[in-house]
C-alpha atoms as a PDB file:
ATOM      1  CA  UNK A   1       0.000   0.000   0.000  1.00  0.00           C
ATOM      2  CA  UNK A   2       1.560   3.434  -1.067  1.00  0.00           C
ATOM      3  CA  UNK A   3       1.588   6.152   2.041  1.00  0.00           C
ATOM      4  CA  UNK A   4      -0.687   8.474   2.213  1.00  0.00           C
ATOM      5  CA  UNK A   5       0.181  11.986   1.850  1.00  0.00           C
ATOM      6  CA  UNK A   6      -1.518  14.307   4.760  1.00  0.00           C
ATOM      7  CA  UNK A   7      -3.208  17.293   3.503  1.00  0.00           C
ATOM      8  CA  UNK A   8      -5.921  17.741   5.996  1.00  0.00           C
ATOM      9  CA  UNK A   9      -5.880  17.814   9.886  1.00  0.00           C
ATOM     10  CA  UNK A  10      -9.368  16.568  10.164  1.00  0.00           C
ATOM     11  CA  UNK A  11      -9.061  13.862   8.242  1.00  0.00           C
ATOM     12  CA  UNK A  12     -11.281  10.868  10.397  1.00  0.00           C
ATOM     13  CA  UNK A  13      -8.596   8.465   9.972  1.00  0.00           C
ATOM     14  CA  UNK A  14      -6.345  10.297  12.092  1.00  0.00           C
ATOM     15  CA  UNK A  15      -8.162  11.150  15.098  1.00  0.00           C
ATOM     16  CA  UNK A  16      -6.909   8.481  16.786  1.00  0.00           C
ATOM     17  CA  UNK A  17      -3.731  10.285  16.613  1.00  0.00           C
ATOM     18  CA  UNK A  18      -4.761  13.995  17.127  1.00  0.00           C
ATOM     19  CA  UNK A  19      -8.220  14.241  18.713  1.00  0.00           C
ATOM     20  CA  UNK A  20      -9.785  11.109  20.439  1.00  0.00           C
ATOM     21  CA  UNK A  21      -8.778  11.341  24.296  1.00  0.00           C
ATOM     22  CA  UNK A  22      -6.861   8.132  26.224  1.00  0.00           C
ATOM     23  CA  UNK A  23     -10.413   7.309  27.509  1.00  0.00           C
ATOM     24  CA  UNK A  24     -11.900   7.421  24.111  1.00  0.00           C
ATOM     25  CA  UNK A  25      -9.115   5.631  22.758  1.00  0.00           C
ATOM     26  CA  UNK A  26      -9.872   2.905  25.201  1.00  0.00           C
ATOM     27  CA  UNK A  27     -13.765   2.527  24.525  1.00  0.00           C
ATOM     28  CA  UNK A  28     -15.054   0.710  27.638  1.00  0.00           C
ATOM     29  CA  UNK A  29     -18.468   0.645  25.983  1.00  0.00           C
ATOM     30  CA  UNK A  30     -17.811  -1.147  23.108  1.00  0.00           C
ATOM     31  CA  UNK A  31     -14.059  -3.153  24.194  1.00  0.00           C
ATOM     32  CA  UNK A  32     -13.540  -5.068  20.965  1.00  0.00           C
ATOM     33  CA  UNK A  33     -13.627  -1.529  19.361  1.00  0.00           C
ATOM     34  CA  UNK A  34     -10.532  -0.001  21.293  1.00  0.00           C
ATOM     35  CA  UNK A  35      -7.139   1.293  19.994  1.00  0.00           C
ATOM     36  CA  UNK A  36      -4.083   2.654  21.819  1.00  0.00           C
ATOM     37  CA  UNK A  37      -1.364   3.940  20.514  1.00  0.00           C
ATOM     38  CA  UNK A  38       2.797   2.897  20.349  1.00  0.00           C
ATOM     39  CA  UNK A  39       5.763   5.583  19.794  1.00  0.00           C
ATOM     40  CA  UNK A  40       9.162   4.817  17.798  1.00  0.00           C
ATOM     41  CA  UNK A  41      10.101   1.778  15.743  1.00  0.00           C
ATOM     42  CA  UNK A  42      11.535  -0.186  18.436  1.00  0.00           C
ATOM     43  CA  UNK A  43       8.314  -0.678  20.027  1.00  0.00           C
ATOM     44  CA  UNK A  44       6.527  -0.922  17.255  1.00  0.00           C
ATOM     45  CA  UNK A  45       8.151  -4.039  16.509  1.00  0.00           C
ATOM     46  CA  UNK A  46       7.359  -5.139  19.799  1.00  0.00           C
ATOM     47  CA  UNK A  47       4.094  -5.015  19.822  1.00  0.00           C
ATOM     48  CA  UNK A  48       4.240  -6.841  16.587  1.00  0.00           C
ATOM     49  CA  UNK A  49       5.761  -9.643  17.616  1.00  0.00           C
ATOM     50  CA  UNK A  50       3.247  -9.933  20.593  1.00  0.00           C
ATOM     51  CA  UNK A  51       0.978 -10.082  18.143  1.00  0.00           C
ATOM     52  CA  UNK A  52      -1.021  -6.958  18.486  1.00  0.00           C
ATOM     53  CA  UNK A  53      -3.093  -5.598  15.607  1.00  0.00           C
ATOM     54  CA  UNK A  54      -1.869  -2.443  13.498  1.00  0.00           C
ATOM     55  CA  UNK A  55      -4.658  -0.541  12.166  1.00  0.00           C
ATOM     56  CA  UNK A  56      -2.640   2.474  10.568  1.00  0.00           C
ATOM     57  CA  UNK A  57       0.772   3.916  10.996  1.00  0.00           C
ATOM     58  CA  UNK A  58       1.823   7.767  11.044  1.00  0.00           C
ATOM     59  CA  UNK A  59       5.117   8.866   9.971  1.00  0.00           C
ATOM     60  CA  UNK A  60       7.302  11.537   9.323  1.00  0.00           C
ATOM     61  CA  UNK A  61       8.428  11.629   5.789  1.00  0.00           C
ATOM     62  CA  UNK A  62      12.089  10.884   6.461  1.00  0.00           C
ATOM     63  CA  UNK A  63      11.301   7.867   8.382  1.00  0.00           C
ATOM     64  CA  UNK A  64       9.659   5.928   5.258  1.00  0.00           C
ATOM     65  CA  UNK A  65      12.980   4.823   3.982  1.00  0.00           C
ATOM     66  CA  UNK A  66      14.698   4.937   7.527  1.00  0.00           C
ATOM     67  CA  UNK A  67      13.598   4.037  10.660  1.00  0.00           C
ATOM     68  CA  UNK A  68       9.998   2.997   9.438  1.00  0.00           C
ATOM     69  CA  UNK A  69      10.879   0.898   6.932  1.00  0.00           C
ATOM     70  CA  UNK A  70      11.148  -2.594   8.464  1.00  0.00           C
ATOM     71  CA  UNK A  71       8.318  -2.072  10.393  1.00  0.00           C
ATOM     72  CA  UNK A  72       6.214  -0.480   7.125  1.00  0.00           C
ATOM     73  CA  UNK A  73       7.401  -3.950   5.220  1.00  0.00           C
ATOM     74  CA  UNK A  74       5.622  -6.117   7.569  1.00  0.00           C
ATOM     75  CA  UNK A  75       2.272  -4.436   7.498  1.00  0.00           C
ATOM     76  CA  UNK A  76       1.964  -4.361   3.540  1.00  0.00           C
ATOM     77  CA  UNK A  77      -1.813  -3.956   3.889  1.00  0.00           C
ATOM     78  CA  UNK A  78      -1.912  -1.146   6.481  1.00  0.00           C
ATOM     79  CA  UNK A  79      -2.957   2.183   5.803  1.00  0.00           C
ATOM     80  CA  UNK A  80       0.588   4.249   6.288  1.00  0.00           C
ATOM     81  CA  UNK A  81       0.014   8.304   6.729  1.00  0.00           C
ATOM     82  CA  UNK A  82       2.915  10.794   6.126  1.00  0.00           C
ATOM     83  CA  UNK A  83       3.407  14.010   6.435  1.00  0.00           C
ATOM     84  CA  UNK A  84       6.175  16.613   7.158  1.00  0.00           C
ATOM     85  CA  UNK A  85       7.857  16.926  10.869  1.00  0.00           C
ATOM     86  CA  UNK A  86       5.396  20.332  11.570  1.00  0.00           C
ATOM     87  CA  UNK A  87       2.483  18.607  10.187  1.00  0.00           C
ATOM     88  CA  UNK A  88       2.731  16.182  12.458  1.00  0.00           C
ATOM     89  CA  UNK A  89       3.754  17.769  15.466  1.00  0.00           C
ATOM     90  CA  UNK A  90       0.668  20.376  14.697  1.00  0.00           C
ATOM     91  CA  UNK A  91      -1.830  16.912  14.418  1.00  0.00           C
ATOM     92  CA  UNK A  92      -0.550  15.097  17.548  1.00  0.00           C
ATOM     93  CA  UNK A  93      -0.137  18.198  19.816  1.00  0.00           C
ATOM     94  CA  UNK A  94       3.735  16.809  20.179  1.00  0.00           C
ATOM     95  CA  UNK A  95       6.911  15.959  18.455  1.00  0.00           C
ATOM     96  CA  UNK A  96       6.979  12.099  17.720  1.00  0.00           C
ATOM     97  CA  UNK A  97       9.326   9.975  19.166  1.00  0.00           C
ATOM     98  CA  UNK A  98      11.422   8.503  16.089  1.00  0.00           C
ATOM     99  CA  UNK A  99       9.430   9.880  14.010  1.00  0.00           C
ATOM    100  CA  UNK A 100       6.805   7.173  13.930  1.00  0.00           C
ATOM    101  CA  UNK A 101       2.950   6.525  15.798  1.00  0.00           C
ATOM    102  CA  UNK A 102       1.303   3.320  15.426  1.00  0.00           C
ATOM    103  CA  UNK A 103      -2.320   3.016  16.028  1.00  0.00           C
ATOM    104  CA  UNK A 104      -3.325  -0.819  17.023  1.00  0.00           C
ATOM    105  CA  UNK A 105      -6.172  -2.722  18.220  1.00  0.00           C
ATOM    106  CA  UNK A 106      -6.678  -2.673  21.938  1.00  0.00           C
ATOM    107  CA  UNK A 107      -6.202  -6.488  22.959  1.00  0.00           C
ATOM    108  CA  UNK A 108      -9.111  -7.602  24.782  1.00  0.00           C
ATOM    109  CA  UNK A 109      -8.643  -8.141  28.001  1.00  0.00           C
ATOM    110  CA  UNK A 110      -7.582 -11.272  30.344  1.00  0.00           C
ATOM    111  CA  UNK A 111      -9.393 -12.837  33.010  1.00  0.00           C
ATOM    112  CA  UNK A 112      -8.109 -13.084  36.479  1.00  0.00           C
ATOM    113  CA  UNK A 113      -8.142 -16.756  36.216  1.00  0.00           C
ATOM    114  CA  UNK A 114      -5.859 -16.631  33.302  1.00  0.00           C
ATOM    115  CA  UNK A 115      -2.962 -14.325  34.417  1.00  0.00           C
ATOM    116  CA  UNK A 116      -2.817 -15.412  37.705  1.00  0.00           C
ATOM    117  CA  UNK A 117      -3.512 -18.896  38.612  1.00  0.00           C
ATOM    118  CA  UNK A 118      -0.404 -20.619  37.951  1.00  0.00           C
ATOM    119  CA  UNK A 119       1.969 -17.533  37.821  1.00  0.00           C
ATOM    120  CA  UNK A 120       4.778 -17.705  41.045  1.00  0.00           C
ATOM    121  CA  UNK A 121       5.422 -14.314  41.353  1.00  0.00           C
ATOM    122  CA  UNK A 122       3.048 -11.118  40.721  1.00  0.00           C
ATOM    123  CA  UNK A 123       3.631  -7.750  40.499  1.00  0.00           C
ATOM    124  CA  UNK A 124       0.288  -6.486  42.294  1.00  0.00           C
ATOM    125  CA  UNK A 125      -0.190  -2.864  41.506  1.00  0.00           C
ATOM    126  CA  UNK A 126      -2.291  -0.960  43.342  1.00  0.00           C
ATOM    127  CA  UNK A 127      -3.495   2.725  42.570  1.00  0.00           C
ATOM    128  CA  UNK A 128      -0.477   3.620  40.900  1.00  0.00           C
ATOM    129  CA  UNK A 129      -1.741   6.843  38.961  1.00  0.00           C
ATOM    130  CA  UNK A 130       1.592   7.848  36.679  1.00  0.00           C
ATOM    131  CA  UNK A 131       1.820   6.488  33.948  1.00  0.00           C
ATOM    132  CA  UNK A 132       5.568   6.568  33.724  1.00  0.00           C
ATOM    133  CA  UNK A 133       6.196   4.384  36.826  1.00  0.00           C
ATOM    134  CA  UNK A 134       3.731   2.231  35.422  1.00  0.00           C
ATOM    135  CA  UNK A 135       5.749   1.808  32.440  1.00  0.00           C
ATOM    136  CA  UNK A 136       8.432   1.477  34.548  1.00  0.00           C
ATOM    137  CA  UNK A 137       7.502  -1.120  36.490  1.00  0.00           C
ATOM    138  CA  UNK A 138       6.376  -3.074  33.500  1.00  0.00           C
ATOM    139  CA  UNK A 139       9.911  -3.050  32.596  1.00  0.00           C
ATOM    140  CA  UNK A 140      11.459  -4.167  35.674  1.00  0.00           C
ATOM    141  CA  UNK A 141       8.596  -6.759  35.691  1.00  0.00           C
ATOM    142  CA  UNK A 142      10.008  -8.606  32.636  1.00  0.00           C
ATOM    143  CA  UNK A 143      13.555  -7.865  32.888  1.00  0.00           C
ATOM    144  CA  UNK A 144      13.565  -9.510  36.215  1.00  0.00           C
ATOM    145  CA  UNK A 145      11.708 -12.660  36.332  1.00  0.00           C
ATOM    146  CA  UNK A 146       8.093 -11.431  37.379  1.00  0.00           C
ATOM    147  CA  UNK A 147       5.771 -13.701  35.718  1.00  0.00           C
ATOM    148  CA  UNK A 148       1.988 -11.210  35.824  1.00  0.00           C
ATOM    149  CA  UNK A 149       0.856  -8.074  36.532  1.00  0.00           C
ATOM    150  CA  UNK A 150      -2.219  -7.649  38.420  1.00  0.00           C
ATOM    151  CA  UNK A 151      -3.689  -3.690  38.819  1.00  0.00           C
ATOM    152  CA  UNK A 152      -6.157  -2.365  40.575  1.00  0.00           C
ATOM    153  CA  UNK A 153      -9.008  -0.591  39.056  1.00  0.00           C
ATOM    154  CA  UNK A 154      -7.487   2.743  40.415  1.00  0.00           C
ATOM    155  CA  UNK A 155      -4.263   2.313  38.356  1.00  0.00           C
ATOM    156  CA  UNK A 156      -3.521   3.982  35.139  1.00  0.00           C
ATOM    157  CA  UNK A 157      -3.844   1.674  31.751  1.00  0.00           C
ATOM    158  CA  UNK A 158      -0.609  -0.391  30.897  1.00  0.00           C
ATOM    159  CA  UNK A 159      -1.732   0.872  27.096  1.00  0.00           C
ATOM    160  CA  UNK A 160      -1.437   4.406  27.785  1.00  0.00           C
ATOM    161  CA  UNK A 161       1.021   5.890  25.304  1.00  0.00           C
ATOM    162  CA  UNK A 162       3.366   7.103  27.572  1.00  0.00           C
ATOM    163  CA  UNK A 163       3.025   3.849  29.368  1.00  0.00           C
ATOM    164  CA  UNK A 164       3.829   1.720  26.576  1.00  0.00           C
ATOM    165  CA  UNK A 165       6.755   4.080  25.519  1.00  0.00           C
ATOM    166  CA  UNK A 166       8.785   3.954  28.972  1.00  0.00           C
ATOM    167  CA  UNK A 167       8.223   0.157  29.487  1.00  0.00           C
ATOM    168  CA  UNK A 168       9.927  -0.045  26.059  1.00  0.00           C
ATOM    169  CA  UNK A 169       7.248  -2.510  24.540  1.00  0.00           C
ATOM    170  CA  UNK A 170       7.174  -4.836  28.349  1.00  0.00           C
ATOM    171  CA  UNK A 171       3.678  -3.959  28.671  1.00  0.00           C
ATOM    172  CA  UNK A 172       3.238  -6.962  25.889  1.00  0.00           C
ATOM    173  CA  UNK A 173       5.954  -8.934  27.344  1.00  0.00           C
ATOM    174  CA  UNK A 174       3.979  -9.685  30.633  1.00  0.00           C
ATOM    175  CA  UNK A 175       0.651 -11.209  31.089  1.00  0.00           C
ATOM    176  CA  UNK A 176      -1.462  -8.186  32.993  1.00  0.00           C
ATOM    177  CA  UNK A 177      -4.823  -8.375  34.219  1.00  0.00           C
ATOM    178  CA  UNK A 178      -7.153  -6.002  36.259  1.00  0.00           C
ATOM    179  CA  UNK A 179      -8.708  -6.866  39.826  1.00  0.00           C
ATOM    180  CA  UNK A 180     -11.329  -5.265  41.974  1.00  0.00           C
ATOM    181  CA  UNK A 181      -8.956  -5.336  44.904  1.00  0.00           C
ATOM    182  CA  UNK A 182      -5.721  -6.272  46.416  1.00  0.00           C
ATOM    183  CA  UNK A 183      -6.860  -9.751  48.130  1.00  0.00           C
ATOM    184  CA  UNK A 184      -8.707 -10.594  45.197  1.00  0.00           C
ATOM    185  CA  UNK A 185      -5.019 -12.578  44.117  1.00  0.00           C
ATOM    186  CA  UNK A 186      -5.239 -14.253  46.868  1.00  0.00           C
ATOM    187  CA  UNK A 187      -7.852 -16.305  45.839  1.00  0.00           C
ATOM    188  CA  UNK A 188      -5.539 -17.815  43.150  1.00  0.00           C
ATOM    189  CA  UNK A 189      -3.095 -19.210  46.077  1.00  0.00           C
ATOM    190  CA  UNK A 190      -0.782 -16.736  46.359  1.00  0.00           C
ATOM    191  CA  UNK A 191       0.701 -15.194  49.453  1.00  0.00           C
ATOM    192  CA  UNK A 192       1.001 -11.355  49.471  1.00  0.00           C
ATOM    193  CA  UNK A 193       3.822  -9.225  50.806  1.00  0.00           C
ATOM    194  CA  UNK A 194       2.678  -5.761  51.216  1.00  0.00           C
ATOM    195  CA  UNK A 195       5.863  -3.159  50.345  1.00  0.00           C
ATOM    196  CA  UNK A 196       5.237  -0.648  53.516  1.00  0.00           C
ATOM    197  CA  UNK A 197       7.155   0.992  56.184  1.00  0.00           C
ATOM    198  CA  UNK A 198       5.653  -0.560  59.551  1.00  0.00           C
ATOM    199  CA  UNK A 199       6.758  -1.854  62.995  1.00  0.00           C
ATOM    200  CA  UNK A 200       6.097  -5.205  61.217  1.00  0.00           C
ATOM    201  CA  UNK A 201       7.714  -4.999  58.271  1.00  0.00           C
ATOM    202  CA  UNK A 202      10.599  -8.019  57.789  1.00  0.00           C
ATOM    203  CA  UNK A 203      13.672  -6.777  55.813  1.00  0.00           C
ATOM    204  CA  UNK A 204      13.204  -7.555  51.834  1.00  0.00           C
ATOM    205  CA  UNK A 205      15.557 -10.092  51.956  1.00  0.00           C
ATOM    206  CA  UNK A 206      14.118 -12.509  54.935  1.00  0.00           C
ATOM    207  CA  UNK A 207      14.629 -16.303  53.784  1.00  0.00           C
ATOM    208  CA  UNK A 208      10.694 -16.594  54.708  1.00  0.00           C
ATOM    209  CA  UNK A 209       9.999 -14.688  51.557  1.00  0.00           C
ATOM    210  CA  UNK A 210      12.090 -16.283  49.039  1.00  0.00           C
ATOM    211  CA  UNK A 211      10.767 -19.703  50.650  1.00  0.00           C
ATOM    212  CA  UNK A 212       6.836 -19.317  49.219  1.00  0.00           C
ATOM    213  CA  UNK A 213       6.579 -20.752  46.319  1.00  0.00           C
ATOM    214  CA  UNK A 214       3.722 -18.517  44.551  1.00  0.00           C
ATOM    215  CA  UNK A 215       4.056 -14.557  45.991  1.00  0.00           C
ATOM    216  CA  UNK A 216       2.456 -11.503  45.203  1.00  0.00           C
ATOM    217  CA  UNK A 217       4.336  -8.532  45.839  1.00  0.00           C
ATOM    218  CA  UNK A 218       1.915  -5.320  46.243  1.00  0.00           C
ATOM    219  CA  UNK A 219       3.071  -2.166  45.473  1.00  0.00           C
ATOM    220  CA  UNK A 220       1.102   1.350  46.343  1.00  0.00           C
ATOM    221  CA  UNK A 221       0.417   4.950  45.071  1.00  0.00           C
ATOM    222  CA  UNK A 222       3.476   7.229  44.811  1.00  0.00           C
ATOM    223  CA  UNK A 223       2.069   9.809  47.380  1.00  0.00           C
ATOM    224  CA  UNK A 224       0.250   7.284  50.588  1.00  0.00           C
ATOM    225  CA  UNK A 225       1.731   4.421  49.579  1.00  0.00           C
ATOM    226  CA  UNK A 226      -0.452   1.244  50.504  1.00  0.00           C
ATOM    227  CA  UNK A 227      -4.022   1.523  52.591  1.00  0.00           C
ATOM    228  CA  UNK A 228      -3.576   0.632  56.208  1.00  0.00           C
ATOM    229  CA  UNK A 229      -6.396  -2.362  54.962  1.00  0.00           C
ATOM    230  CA  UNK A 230      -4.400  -3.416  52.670  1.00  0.00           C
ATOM    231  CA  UNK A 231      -1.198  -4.001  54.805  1.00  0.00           C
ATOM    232  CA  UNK A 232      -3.132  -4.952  57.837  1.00  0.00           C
ATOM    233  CA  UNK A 233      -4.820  -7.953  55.188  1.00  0.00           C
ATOM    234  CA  UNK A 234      -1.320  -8.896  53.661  1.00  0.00           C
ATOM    235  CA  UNK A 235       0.373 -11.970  54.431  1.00  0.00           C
ATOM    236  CA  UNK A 236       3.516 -10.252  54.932  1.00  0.00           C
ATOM    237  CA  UNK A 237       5.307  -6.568  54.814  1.00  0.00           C
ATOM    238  CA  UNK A 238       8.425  -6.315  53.450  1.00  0.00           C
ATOM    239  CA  UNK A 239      10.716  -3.033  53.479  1.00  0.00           C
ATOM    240  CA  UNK A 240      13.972  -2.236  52.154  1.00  0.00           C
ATOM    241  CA  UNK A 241      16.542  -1.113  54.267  1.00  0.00           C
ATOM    242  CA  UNK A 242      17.465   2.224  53.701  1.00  0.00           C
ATOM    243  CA  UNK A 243      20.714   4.360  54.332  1.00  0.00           C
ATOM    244  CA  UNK A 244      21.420   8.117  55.076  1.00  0.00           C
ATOM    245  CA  UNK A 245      17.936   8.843  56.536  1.00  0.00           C
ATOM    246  CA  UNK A 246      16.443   8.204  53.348  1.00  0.00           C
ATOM    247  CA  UNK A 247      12.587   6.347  54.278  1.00  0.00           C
ATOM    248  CA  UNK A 248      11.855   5.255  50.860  1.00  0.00           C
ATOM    249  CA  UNK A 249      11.850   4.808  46.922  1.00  0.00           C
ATOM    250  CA  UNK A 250      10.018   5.905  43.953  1.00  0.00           C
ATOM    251  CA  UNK A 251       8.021   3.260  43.331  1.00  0.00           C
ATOM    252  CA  UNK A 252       9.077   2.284  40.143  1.00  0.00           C
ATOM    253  CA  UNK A 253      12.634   2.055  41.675  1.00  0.00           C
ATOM    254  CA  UNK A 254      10.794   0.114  44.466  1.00  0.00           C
ATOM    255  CA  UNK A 255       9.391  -2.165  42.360  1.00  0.00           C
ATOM    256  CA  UNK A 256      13.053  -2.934  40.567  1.00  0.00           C
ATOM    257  CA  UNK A 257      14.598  -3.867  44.155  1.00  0.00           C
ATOM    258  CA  UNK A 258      11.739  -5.833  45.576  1.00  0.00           C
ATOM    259  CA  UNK A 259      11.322  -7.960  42.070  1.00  0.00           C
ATOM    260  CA  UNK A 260      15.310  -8.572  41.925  1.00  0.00           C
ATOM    261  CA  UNK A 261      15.109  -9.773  45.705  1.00  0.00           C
ATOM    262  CA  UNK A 262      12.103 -11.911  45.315  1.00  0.00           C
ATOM    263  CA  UNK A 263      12.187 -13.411  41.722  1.00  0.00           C
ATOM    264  CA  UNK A 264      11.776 -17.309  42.157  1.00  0.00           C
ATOM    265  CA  UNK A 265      14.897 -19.302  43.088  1.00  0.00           C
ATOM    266  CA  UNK A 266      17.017 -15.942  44.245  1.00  0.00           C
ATOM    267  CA  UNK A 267      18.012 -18.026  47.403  1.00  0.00           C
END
């Protein structure tokens, strides 16, 4: 298919890209309608490989021989847009990383039951509202041995753009699922360890942690951390031992220690 040449910001096909809100994007009412949207070539390819659905592909006009190309070869049937580097920074309200937007079909979404019932360690995630830790702890999550991701209702989308960008493509790399609360996982036979500062809390590396064989390490919002329910209903609280009167991590940085220290077989 030959790329289409831009000569119109209002052009329906490209809303996805310039006017249709994250929300929109997402269509809870109709879910097998939904799109989100992946930055730069790298991810792109990704995504591909996980075997998410293009629908159409914008790109600067430089980037159709160069960085797009691979990726533009294996979609021959996709509708490609192009346009100069203004023309698209005037449509998407921001300069495009690379050069190159993808728009794909949302994936629909996966049960409970299916992410979490034989996976040994979980990333629980639990009203984590940036969407850059998110993708950051997407990417910890498969770089260091964490088999799901469960999130709580009250946690931004893993398919967020800015989401997808930071976990460099993870957030398809790691089965993810949405629950109505923390000790919903635990009815899949896994033992939570809350990550909170208490009187209770056992250092992160305590053998009694590495010893359960299916865990589910919770993680909280970057201002309050976890709800005093939610500790006071964990299994365990963990904490990592800090130095020079520091009391705690980002918690994407967190999230990186904890999953290092936990991941199955570290003893």
């Amino acid at each position: 298919m030959e790329p289409i040449e831009i000569n119109t910001l209002s052009d329906d096909a490209l809303a996805p890209y310039a006017s249709l809100t994250e929300r929109q994007l997402r269509n809870r009412r109709t879910p097998s309608e939904g799109l989100f949207i992946v930055e730069s070539p790298k991810v792109i390819a990704v995504a591909l490989d996980a075997g998410m659905e293009p629908v159409s592909l914008l790109c600067e006009h430089r980037h159709l021989t160069g960085d797009a190309a691979a990726i533009i070869a294996r979609m021959p049937h996709t509708p490609v847009y192009t346009g100069s580097r203004d023309l698209l920074s005037e449509l998407t309200g921001y300069t495009l990383t690379r050069g190159v937007l993808c728009c794909m079909r949302r994936p629909l979404e996966k049960s409970p039951a299916d992410v979490l019932g034989s996976a040994a360690r979980v990333a629980v995630v639990d009203s984590v509202v940036d969407n850059t830790n998110i993708g950051a702890i997407f990417r910890s999550a498969a770089a260091l041995g964490i088999d799901a991701v469960a999130l709580t209702r009250t946690s931004c989308d893993p398919l967020n753009r800015r989401s997808v960008r930071v976990s460099m493509g993870s957030v398809f790399l790691v089965p993810w699922t949405w629950v109505d609360s923390v000790e919903q996982v635990r009815d899949y036979g896994l033992k939570t360890v809350a990550m909170a500062l208490t009187d209770q809390s056992v250092p992160i590396d305590d053998p009694t942690l590495n010893d359960e064989p299916r865990l589910a390490i919770v993680l909280g919002t970057e201002g309050d951390g976890l709800a005093h329910g939610v500790i006071a209903n964990a299994d365990y609280t963990a904490r990592i031992p800090m130095m020079h009167g520091v009391d705690s991590l980002n918690v994407a940085a967190a999230s990186a220690v904890a999953f290092w220290q936990l991941r199955k077989g570290a003893r």
